[in-house]
PDB file of N, CA and C in Angstrom:
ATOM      1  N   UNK A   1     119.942 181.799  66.167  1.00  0.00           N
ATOM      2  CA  UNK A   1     120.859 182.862  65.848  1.00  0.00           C
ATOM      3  C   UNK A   1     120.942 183.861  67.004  1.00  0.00           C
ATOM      4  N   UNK A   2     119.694 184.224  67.498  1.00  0.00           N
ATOM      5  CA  UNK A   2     120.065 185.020  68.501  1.00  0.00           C
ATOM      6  C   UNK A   2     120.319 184.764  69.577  1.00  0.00           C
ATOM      7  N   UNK A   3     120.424 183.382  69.884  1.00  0.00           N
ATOM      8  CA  UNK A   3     121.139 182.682  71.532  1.00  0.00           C
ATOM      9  C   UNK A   3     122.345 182.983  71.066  1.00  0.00           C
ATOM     10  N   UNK A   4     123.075 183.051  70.202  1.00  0.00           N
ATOM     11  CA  UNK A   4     124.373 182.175  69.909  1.00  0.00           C
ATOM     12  C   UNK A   4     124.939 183.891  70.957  1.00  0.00           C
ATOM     13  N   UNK A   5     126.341 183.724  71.133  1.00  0.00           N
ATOM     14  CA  UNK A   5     127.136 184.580  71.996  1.00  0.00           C
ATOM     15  C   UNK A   5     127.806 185.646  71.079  1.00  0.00           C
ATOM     16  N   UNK A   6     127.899 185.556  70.176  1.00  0.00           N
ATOM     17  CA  UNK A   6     128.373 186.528  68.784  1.00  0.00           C
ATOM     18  C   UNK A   6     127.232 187.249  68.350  1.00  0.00           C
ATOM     19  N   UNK A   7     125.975 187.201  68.378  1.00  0.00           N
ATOM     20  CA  UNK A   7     125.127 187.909  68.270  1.00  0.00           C
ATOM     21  C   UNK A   7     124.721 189.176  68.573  1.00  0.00           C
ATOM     22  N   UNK A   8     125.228 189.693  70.084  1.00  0.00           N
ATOM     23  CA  UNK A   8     125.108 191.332  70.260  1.00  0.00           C
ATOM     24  C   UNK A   8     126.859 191.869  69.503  1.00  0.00           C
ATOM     25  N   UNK A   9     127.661 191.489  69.279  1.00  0.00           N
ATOM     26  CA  UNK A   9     128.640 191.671  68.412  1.00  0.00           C
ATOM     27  C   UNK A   9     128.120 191.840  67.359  1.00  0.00           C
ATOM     28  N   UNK A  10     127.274 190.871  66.389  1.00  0.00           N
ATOM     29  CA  UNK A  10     126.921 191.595  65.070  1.00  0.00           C
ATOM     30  C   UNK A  10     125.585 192.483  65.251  1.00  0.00           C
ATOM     31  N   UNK A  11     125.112 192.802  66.087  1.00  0.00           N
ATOM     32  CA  UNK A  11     123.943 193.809  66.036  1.00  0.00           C
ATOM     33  C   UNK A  11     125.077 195.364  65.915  1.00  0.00           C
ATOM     34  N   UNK A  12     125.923 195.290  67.422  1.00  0.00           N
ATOM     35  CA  UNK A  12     126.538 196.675  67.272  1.00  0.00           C
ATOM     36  C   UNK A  12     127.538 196.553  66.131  1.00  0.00           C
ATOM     37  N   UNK A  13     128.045 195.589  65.448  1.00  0.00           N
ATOM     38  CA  UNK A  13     128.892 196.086  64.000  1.00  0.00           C
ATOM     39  C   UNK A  13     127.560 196.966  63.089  1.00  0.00           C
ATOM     40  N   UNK A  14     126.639 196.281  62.995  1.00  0.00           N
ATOM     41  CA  UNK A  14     125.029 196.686  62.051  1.00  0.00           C
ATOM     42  C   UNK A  14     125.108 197.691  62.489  1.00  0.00           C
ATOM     43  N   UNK A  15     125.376 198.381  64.042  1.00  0.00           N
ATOM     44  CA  UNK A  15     124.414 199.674  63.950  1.00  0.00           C
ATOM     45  C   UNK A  15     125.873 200.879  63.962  1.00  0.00           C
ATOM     46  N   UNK A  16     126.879 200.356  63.835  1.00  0.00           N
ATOM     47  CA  UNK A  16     128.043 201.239  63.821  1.00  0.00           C
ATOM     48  C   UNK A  16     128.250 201.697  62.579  1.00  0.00           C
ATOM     49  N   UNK A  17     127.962 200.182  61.475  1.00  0.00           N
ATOM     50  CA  UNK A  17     127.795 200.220  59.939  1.00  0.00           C
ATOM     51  C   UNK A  17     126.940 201.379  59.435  1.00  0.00           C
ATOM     52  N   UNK A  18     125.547 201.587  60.380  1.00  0.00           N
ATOM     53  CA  UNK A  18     124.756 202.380  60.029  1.00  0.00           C
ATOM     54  C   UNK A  18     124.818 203.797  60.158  1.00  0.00           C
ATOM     55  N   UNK A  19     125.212 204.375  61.733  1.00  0.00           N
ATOM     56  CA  UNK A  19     125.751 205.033  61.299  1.00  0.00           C
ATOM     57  C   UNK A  19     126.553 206.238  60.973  1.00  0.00           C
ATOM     58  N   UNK A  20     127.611 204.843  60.736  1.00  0.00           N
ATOM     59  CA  UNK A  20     128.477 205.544  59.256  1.00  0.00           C
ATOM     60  C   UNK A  20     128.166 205.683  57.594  1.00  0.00           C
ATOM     61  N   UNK A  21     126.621 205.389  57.675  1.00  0.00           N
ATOM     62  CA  UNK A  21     125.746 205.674  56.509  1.00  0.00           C
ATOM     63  C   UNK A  21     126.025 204.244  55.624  1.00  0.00           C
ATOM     64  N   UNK A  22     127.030 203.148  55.767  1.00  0.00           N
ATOM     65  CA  UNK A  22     127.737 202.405  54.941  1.00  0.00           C
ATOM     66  C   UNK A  22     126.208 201.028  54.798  1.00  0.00           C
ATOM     67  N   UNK A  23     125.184 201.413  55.360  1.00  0.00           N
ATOM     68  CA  UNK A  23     123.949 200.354  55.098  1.00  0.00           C
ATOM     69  C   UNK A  23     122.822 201.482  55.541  1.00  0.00           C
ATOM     70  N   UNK A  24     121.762 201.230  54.643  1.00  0.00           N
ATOM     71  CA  UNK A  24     120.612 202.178  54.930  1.00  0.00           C
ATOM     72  C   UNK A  24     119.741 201.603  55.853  1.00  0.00           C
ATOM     73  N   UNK A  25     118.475 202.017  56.608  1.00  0.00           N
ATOM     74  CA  UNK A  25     117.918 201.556  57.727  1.00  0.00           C
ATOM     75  C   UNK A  25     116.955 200.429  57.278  1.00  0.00           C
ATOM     76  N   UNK A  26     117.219 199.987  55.658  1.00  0.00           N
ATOM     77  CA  UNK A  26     116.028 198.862  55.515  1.00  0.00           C
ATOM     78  C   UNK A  26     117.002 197.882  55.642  1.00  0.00           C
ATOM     79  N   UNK A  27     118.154 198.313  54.733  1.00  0.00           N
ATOM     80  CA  UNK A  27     119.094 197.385  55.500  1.00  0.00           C
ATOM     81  C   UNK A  27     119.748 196.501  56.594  1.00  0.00           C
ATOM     82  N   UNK A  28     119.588 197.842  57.325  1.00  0.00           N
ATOM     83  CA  UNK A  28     119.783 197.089  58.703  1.00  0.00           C
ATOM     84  C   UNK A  28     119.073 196.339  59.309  1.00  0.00           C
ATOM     85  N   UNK A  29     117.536 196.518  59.073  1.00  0.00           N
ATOM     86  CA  UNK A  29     116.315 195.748  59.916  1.00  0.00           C
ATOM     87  C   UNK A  29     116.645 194.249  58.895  1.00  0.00           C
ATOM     88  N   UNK A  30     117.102 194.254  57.398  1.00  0.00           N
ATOM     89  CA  UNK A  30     117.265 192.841  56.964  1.00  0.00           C
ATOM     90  C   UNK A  30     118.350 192.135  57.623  1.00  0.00           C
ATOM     91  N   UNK A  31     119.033 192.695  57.418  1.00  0.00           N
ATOM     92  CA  UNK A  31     120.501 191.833  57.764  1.00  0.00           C
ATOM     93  C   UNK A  31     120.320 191.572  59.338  1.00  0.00           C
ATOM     94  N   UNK A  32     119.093 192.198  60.381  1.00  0.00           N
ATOM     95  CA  UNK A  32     119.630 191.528  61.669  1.00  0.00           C
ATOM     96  C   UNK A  32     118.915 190.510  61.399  1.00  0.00           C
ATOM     97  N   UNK A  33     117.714 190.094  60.853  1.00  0.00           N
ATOM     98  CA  UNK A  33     117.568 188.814  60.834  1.00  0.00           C
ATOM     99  C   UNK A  33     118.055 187.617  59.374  1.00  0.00           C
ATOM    100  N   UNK A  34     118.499 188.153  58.941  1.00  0.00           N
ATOM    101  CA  UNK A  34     119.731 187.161  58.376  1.00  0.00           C
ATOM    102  C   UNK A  34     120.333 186.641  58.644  1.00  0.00           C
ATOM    103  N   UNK A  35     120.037 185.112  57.895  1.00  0.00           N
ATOM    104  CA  UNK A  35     120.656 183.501  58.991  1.00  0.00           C
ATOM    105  C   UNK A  35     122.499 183.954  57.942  1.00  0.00           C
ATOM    106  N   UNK A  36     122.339 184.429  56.783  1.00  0.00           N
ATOM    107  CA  UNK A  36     123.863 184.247  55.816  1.00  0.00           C
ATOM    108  C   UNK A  36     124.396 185.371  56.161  1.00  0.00           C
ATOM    109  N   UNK A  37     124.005 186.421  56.236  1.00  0.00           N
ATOM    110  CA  UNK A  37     124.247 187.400  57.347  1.00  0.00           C
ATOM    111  C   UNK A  37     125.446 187.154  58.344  1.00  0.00           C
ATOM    112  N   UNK A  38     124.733 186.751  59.042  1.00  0.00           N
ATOM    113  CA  UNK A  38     125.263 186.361  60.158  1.00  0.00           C
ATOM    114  C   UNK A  38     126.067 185.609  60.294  1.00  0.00           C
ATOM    115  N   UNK A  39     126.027 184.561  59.614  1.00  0.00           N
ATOM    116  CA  UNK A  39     127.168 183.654  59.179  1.00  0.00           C
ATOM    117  C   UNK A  39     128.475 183.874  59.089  1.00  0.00           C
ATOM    118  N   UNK A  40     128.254 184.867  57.646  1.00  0.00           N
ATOM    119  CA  UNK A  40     129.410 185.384  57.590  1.00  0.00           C
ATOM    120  C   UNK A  40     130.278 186.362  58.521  1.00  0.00           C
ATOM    121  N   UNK A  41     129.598 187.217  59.122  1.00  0.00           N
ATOM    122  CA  UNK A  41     129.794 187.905  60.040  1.00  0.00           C
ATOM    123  C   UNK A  41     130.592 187.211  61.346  1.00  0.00           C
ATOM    124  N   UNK A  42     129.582 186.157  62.099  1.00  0.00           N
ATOM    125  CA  UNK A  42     130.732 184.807  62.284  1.00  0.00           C
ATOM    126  C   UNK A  42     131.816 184.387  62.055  1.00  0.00           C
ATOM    127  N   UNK A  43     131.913 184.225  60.651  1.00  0.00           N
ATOM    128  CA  UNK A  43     133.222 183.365  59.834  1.00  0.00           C
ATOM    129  C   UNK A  43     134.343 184.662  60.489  1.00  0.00           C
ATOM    130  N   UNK A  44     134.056 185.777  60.072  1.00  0.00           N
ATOM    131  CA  UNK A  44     134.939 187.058  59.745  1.00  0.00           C
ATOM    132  C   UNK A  44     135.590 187.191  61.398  1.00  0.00           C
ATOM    133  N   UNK A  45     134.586 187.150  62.310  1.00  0.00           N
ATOM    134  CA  UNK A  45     134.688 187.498  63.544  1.00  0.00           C
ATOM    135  C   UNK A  45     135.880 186.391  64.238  1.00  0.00           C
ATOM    136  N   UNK A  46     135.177 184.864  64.153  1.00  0.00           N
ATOM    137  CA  UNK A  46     136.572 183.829  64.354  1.00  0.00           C
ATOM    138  C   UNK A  46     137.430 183.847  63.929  1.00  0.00           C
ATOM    139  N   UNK A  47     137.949 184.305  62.604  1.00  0.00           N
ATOM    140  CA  UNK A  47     138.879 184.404  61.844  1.00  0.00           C
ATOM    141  C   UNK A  47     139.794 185.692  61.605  1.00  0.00           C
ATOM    142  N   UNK A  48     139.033 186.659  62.291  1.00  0.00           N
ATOM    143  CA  UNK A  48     139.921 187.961  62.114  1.00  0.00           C
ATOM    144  C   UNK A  48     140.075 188.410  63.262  1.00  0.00           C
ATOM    145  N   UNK A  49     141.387 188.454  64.232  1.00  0.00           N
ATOM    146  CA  UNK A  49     141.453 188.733  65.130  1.00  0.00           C
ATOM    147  C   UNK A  49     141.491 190.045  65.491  1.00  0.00           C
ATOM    148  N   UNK A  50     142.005 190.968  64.613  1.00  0.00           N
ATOM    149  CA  UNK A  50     141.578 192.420  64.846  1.00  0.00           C
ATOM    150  C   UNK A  50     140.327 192.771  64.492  1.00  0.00           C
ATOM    151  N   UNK A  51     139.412 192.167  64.009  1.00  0.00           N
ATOM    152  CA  UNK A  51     137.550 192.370  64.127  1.00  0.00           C
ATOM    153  C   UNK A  51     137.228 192.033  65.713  1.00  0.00           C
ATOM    154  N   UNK A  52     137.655 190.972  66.172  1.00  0.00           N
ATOM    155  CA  UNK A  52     137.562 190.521  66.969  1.00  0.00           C
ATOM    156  C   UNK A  52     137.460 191.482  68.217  1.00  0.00           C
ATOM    157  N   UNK A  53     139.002 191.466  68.527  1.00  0.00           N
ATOM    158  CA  UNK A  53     139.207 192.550  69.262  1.00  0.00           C
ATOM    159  C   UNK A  53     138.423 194.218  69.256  1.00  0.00           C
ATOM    160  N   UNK A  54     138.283 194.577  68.057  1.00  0.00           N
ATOM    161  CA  UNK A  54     137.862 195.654  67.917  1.00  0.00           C
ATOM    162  C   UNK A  54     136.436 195.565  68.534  1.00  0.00           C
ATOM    163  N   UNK A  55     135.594 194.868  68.150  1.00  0.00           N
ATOM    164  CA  UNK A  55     134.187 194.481  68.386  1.00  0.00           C
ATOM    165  C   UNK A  55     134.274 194.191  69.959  1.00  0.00           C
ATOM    166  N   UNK A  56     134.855 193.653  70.663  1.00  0.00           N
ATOM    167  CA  UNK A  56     134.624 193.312  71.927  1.00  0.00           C
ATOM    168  C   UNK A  56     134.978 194.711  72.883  1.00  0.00           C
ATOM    169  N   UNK A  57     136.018 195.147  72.280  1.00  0.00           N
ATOM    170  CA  UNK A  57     136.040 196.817  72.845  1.00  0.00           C
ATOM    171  C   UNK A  57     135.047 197.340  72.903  1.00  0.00           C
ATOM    172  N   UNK A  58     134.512 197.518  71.735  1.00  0.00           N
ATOM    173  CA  UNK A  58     133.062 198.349  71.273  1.00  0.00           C
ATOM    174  C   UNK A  58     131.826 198.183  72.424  1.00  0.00           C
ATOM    175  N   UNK A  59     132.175 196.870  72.377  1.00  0.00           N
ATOM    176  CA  UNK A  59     130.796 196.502  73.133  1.00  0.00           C
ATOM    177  C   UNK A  59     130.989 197.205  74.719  1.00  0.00           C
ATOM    178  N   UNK A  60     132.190 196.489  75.315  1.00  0.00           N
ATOM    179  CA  UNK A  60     132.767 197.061  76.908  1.00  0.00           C
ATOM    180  C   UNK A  60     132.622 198.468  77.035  1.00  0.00           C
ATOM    181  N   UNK A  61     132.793 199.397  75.870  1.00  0.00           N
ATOM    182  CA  UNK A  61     132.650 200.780  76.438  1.00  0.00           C
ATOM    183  C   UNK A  61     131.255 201.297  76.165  1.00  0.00           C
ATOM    184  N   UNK A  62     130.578 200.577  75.199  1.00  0.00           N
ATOM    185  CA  UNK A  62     129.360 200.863  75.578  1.00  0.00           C
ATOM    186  C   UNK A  62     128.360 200.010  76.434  1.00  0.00           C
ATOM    187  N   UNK A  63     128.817 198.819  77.070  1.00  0.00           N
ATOM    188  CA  UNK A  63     128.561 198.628  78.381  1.00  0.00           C
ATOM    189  C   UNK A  63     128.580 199.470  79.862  1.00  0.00           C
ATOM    190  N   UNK A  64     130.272 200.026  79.688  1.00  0.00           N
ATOM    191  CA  UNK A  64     130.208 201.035  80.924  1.00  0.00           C
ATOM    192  C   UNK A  64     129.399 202.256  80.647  1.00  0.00           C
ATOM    193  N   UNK A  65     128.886 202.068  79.800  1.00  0.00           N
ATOM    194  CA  UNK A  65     128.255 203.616  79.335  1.00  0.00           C
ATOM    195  C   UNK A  65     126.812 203.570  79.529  1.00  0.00           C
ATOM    196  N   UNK A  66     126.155 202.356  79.440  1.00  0.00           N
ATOM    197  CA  UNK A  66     124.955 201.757  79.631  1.00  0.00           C
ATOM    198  C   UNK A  66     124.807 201.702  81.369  1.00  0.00           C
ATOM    199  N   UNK A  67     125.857 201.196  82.046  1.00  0.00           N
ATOM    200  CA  UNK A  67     125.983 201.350  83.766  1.00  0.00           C
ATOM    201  C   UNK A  67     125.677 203.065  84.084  1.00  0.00           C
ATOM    202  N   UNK A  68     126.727 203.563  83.743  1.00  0.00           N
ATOM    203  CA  UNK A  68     126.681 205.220  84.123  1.00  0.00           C
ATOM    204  C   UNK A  68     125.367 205.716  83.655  1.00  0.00           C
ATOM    205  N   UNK A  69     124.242 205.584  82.902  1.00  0.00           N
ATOM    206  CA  UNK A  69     123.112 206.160  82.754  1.00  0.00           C
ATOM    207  C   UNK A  69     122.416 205.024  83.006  1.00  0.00           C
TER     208      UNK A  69
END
């Protein structure tokens, strides 16, 4: 699960989810290692192209943001 390339995509949906209060912090430590979890998260991600997009933004600006500090 955590080789796969969709994987730092569903960590930062988890911690964006969080927070926006919408999962509590025991939550979050379950669901990152959740194989159905993730799955679905998967399914949603191939299949919804505005998740898609949105999530890959997410990540790029907090990439350049990770460079600058």
């Amino acid at each position: 699960m955590k080789n796969d390339n969709i994987y730092p995509y569903y960590i930062k949906y988890l911690e964006q989810r969080l927070v926006e209060g919408k999962i509590s912090r025991g939550s979050y430590s379950l669901l990152r290692i959740s194989q159905s979890a993730f799955e679905d998260f998967k399914f949603k991600f191939e299949n919804d192209s505005e998740m898609r997009i949105a999530s890959i933004r997410d990540k790029k600006i907090d990439d350049l943001f990770d460079d600058i500090i």
